[in-house]
N, C-alpha and C. Protein backbone atom coordinates (compact mmCIF):
# COMPACT_ATOMS: atom_id res chain seq x y z
N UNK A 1 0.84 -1.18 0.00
CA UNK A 1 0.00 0.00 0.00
C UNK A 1 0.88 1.24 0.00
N UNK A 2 0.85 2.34 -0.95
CA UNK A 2 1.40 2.98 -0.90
C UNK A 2 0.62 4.50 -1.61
N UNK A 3 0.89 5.76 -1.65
CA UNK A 3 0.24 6.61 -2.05
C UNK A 3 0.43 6.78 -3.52
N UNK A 4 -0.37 7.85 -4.36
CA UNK A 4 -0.14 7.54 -5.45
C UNK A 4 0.88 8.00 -6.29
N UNK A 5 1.42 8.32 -5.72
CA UNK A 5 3.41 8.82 -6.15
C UNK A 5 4.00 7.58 -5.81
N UNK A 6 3.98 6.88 -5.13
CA UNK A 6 4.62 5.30 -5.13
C UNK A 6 5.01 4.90 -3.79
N UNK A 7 5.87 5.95 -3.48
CA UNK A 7 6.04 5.37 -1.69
C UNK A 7 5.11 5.16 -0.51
N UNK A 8 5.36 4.35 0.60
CA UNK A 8 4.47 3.66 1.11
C UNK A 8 4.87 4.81 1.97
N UNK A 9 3.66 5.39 2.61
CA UNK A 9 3.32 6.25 3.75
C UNK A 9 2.77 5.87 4.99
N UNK A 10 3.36 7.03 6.12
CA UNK A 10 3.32 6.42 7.47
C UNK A 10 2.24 6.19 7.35
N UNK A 11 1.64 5.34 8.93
CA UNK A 11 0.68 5.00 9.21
C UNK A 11 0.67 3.15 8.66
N UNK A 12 0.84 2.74 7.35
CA UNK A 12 0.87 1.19 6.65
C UNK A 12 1.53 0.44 7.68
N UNK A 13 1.04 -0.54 7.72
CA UNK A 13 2.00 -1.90 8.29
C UNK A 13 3.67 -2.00 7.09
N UNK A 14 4.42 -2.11 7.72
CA UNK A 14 5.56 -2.45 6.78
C UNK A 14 5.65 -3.64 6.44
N UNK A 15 5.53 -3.67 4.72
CA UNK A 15 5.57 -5.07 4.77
C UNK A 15 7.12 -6.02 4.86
N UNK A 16 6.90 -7.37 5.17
CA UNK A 16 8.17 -8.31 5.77
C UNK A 16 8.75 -8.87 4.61
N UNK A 17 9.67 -8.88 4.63
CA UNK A 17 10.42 -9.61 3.86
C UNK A 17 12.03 -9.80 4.51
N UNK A 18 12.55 -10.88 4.06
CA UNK A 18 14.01 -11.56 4.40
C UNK A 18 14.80 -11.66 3.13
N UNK A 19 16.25 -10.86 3.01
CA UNK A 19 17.10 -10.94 1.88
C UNK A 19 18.40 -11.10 1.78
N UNK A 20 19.19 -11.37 1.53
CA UNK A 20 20.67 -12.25 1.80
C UNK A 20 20.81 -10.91 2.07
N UNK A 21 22.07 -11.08 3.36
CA UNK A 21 22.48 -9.81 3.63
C UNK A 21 24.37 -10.57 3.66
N UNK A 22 24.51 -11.67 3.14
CA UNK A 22 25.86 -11.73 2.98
C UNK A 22 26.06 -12.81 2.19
N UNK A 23 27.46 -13.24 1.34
CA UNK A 23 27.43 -14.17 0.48
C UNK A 23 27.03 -15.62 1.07
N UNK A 24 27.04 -16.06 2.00
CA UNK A 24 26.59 -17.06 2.59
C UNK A 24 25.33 -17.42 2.85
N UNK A 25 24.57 -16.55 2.50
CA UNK A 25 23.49 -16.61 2.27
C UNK A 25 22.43 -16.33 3.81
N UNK A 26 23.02 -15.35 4.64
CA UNK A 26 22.39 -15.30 5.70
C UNK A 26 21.14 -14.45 5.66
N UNK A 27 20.24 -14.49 5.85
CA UNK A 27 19.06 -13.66 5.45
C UNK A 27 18.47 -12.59 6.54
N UNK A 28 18.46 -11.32 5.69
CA UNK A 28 18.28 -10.77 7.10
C UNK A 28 17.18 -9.83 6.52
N UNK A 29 15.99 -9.47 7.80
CA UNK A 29 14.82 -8.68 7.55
C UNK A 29 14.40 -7.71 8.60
N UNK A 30 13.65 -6.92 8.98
CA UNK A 30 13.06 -6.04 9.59
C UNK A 30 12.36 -7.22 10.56
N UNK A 31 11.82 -7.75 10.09
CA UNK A 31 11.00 -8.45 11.26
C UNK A 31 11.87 -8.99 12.65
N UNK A 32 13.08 -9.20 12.26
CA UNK A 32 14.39 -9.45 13.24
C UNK A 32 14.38 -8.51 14.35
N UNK A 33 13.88 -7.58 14.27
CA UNK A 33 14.53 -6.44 14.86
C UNK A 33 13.29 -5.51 15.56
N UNK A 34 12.11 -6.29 15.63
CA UNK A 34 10.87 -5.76 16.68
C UNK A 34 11.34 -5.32 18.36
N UNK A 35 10.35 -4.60 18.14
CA UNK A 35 11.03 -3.40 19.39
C UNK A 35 12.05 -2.45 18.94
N UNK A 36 12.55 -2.34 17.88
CA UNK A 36 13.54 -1.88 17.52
C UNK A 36 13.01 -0.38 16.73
N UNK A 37 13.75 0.95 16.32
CA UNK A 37 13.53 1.52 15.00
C UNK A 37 14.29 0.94 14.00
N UNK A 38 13.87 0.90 12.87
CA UNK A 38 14.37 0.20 11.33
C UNK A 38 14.55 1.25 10.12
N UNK A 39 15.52 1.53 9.49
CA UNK A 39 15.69 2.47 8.93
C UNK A 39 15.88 1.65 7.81
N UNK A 40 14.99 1.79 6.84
CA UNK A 40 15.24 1.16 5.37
C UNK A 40 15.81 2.64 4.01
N UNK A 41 17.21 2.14 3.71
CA UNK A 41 17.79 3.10 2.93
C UNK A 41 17.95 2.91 1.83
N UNK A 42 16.40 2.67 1.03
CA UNK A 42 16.76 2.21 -0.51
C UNK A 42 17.81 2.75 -1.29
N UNK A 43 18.63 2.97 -2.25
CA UNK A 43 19.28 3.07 -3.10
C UNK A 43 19.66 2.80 -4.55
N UNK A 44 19.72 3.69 -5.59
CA UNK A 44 19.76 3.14 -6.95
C UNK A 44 21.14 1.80 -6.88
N UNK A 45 22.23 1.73 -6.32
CA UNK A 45 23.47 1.35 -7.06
C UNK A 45 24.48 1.38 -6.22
N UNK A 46 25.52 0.16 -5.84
CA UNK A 46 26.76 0.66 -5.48
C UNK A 46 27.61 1.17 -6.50
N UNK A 47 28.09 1.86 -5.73
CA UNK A 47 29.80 2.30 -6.48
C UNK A 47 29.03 3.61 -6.98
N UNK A 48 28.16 4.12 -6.90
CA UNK A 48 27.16 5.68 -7.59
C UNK A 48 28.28 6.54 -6.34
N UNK A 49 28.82 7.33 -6.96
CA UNK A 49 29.12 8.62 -5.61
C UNK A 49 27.94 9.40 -4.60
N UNK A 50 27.03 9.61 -5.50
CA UNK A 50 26.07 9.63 -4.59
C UNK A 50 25.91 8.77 -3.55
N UNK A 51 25.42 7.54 -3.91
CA UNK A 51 25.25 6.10 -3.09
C UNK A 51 26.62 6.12 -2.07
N UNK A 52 27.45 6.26 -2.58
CA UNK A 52 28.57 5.69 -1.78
C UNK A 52 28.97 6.98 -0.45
N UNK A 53 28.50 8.37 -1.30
CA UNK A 53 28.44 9.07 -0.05
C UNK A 53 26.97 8.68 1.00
N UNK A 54 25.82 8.79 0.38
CA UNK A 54 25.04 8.57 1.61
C UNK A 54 25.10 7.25 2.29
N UNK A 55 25.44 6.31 1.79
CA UNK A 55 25.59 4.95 2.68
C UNK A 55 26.97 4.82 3.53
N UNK A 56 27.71 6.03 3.57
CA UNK A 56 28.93 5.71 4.41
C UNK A 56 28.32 7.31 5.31
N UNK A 57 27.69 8.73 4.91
CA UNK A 57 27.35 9.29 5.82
C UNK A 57 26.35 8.04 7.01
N UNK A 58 25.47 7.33 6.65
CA UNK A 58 24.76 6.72 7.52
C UNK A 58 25.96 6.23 8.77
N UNK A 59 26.91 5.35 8.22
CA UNK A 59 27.33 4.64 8.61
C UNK A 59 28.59 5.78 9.75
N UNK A 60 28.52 6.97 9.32
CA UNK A 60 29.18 7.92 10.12
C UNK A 60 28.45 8.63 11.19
N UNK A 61 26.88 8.55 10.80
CA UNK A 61 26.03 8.82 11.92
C UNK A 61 25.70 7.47 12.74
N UNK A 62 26.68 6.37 12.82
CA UNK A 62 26.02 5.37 13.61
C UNK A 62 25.92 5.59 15.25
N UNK A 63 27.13 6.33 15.48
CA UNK A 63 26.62 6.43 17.32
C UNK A 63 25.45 7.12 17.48
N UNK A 64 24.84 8.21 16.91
CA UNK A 64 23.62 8.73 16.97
C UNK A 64 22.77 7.79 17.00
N UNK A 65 22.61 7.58 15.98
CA UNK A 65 21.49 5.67 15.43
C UNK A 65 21.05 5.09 16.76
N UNK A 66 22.56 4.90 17.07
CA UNK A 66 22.52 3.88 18.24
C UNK A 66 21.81 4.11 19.27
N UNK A 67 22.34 5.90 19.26
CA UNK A 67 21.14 5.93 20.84
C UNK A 67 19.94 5.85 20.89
N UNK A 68 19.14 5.66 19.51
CA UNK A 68 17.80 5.33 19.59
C UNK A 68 17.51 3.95 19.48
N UNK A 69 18.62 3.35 19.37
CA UNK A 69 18.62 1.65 18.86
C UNK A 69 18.25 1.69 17.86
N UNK A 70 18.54 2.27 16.58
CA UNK A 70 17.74 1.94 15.43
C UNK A 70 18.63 1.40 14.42
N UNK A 71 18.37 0.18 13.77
CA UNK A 71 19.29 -0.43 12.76
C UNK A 71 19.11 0.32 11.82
N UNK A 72 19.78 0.14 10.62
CA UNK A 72 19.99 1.03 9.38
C UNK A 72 20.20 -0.63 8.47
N UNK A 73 19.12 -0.68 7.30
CA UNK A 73 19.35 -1.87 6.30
C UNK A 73 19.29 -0.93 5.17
N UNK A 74 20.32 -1.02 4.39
CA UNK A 74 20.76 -0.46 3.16
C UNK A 74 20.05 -1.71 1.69
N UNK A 75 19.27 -1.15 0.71
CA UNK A 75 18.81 -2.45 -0.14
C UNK A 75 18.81 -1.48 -1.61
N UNK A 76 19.26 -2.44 -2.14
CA UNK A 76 19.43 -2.22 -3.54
C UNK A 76 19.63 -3.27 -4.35
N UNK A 77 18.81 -3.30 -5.85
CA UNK A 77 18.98 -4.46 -6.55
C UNK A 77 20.58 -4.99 -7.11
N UNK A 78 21.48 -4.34 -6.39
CA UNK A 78 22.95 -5.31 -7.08
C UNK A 78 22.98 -6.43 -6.18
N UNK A 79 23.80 -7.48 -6.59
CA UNK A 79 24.17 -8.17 -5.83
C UNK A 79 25.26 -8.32 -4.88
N UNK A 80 24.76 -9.89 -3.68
CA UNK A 80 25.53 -9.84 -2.48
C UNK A 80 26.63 -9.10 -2.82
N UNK A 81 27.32 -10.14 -4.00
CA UNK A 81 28.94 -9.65 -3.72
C UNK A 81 29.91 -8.31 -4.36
N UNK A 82 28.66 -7.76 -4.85
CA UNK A 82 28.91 -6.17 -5.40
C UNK A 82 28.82 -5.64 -3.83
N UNK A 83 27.79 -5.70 -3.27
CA UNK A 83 27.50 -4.91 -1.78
C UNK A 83 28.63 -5.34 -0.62
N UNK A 84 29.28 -6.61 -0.94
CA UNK A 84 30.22 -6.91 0.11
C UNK A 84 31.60 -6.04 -0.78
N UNK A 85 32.10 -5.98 -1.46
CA UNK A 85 33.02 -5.31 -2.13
C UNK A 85 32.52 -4.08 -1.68
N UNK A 86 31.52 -3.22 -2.02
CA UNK A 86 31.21 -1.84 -1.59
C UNK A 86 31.17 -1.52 -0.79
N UNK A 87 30.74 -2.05 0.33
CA UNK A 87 30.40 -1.91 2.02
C UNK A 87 32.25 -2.20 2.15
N UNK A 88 33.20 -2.95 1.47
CA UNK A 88 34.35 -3.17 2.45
C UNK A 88 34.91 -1.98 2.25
N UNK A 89 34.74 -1.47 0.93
CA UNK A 89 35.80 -0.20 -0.03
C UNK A 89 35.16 1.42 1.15
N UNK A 90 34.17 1.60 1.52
CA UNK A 90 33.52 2.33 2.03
C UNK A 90 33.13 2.25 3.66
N UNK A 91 33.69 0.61 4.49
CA UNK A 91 33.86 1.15 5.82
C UNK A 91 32.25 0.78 6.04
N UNK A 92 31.40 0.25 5.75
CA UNK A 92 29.85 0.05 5.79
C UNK A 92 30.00 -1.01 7.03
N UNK A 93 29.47 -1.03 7.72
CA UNK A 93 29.35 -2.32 8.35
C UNK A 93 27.88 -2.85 8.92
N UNK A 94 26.90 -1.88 8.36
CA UNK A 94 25.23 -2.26 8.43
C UNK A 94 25.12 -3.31 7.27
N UNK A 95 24.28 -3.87 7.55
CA UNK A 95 23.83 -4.56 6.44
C UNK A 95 23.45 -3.96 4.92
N UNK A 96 23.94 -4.61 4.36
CA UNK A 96 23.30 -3.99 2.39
C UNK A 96 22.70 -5.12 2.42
N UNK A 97 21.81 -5.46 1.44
CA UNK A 97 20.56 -5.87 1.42
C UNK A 97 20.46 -5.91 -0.30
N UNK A 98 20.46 -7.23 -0.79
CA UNK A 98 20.54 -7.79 -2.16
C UNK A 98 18.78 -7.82 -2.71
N UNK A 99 18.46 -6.73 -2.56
CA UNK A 99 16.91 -7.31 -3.85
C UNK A 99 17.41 -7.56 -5.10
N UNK A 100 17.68 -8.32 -5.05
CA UNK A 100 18.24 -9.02 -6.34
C UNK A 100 17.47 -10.03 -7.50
N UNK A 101 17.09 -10.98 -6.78
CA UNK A 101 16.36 -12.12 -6.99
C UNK A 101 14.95 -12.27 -6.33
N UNK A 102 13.55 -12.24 -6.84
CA UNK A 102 13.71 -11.50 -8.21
C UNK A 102 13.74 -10.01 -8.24
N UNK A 103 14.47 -9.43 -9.22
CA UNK A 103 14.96 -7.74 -9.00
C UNK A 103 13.58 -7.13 -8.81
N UNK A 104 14.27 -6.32 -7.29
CA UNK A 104 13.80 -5.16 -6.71
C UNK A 104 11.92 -5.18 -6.14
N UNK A 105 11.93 -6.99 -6.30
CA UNK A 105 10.61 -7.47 -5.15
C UNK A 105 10.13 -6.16 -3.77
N UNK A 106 11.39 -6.25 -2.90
CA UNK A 106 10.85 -5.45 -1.71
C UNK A 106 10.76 -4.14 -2.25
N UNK A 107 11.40 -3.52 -3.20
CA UNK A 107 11.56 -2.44 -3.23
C UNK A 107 9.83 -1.80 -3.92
N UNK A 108 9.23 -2.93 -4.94
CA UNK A 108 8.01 -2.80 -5.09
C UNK A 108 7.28 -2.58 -4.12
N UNK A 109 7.06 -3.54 -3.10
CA UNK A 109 6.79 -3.67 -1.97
C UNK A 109 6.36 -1.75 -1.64
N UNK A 110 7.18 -1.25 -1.42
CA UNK A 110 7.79 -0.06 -0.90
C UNK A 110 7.47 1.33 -0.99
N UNK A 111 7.12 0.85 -2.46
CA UNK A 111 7.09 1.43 -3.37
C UNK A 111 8.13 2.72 -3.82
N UNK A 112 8.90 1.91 -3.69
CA UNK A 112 10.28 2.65 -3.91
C UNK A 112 11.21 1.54 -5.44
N UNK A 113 10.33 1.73 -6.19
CA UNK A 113 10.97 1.28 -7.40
C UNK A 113 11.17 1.78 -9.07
N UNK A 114 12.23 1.81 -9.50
CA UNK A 114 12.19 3.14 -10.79
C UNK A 114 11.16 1.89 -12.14
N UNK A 115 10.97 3.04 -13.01
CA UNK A 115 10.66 2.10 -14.19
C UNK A 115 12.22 1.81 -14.86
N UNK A 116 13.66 2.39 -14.35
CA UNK A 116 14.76 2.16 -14.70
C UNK A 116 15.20 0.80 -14.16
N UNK A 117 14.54 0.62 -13.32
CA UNK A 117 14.96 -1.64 -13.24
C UNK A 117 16.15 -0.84 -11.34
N UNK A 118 15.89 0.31 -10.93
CA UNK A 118 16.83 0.14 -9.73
C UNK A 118 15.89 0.67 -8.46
N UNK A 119 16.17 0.78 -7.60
CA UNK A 119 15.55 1.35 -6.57
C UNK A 119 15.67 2.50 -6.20
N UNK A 120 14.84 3.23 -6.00
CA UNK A 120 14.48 4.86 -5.41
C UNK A 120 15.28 5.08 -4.36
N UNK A 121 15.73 6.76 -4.82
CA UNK A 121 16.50 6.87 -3.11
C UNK A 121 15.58 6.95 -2.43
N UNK A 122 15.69 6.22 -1.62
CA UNK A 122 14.34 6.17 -0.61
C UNK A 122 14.17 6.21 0.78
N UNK A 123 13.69 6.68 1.61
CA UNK A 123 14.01 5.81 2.84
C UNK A 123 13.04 6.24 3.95
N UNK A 124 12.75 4.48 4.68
CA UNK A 124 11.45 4.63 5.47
C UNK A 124 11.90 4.23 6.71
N UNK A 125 11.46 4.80 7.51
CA UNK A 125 11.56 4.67 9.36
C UNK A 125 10.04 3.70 9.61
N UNK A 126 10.67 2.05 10.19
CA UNK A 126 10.13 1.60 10.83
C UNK A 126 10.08 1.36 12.45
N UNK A 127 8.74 1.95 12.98
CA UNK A 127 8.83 1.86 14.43
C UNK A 127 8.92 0.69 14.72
N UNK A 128 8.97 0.20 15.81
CA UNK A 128 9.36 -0.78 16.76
C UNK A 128 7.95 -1.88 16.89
N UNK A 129 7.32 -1.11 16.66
CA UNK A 129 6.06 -2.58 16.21
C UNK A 129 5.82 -3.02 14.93
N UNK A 130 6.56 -1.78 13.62
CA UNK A 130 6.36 -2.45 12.15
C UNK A 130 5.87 -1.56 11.57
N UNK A 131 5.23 -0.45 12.06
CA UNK A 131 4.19 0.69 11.34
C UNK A 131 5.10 1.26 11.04
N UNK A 132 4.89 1.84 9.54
CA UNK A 132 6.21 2.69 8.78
C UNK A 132 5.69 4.39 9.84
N UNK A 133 6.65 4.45 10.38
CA UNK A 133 6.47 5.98 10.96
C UNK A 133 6.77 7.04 10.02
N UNK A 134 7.71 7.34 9.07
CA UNK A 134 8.30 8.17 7.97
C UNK A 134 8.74 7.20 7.01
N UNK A 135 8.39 8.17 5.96
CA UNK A 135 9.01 7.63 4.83
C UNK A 135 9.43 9.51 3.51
N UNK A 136 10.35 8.90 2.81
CA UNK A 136 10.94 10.21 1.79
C UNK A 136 11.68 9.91 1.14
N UNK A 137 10.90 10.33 -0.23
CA UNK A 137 11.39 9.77 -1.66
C UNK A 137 12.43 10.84 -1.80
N UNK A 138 13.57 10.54 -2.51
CA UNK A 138 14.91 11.75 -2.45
C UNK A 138 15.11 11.48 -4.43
N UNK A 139 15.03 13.07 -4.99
CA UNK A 139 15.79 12.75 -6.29
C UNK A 139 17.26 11.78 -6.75
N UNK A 140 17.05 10.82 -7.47
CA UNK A 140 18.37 10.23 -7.68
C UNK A 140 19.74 10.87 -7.14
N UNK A 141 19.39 11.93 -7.83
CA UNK A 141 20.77 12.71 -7.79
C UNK A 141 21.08 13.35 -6.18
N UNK A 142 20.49 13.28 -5.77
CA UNK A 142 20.71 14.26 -4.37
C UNK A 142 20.92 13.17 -3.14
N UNK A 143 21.55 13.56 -2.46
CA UNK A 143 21.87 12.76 -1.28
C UNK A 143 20.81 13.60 0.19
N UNK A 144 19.84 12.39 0.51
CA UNK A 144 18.90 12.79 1.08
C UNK A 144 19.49 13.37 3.08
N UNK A 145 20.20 12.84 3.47
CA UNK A 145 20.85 13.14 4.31
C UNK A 145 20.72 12.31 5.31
N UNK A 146 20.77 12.66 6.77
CA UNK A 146 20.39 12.04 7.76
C UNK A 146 19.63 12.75 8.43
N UNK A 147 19.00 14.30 8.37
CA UNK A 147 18.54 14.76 9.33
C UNK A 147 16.71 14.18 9.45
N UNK A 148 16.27 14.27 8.24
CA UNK A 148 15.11 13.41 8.39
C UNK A 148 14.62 12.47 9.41
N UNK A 149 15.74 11.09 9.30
CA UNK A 149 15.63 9.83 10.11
C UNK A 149 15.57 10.36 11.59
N UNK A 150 16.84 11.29 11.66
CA UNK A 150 16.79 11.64 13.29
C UNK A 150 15.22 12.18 13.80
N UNK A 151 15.43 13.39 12.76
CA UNK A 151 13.54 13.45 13.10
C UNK A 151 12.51 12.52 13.46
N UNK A 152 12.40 11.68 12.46
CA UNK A 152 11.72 10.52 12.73
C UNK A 152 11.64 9.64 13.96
N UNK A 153 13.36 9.13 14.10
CA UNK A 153 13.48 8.58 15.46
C UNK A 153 13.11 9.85 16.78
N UNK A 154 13.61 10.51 16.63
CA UNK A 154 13.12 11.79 17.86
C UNK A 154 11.82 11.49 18.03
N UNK A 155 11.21 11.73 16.61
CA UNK A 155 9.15 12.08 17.61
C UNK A 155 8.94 10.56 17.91
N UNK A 156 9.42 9.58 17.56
CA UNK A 156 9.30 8.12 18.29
C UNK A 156 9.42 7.57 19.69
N UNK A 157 11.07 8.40 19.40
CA UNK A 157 11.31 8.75 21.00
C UNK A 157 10.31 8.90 22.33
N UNK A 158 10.14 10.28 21.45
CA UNK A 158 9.09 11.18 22.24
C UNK A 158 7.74 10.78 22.28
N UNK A 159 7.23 10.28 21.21
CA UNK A 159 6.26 9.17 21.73
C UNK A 159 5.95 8.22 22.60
N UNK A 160 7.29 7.64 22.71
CA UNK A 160 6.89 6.45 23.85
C UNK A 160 7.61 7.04 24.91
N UNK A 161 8.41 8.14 25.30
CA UNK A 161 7.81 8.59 26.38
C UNK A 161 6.88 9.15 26.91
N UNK A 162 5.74 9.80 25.92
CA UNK A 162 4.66 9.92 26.71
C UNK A 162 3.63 8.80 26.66
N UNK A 163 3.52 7.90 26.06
CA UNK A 163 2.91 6.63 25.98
C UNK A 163 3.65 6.23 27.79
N UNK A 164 4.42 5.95 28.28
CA UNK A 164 4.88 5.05 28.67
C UNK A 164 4.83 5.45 29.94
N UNK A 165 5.51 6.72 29.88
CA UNK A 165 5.43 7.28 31.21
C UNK A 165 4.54 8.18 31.77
């Protein structure tokens, strides 16, 4: 479910899916990671300068991340062992995420998918029960940043402290 520009907007259940997140074939998904925030960072392409700057800024905002506990899954239709070469050349150590087979499934899902056969810069904040809290489609060309996500995780934050307490 998604709006009619393509990306799936807060409020939706996120949908599940599991995708090699290393050549060995270990499979890794959002559903892993309940209770958690989930930061899904679609992407056209490794080795794009674009790509390669925003997936290593993420990976430079990780102590931030952390203090909200929120994983960061990087997905794009290249494969494992393009993303293990890219993630090593670039210092990545979150997961990249092979929609590969068949190309760019979740990213449909997502609705974060080009009619160019790659995935949208994209990227959606899943809360800790699965409900996409944010989501923001970014022009190819532009590197969407990190201040968004923090946003996102913040009013989450701040949600379940007043939920809670």
């Amino acid at each position: 479910m998604s709006d009619p520009n393509g990306l799936i907007q807060p409020g939706r259940s996120a949908p599940g899916f599991t995708l090699a997140g290393t050549p060995d074939g270990h499979q890794v998904g959002p559903e892993q990671f309940r209770g958690r925030p989930v930061v899904l960072a679609f992407y056209p392409a490794d080795w794009s300068p674009v790509c390669g700057d925003q997936m290593s800024l993420y990976q430079a905002a990780k102590p931030i991340l952390d203090q909200y506990q929120a994983v960061v899954l990087g997905l794009s239709v290249d494969n494992i062992w393009s993303h293990r070469a890219f993630a090593e050349s670039r210092g990545i150590e979150f997961p990249l995420l092979a929609d590969f087979e068949p190309k760019g499934e979740v990213a449909r899902r997502y609705g974060a998918y080009t009619p160019g056969g790659e995935a949208a810069r994209a990227l959606v904040v899943i809360d800790p029960a699965g409900t996409v809290a944010w989501s923001h489609l970014s022009p190819p060309e532009i590197n969407p940043g990190a201040d968004g996500i923090i946003d996102a995780l913040d009013r989450l934050a701040n949600d379940r402290k007043v939920t809670v307490g």
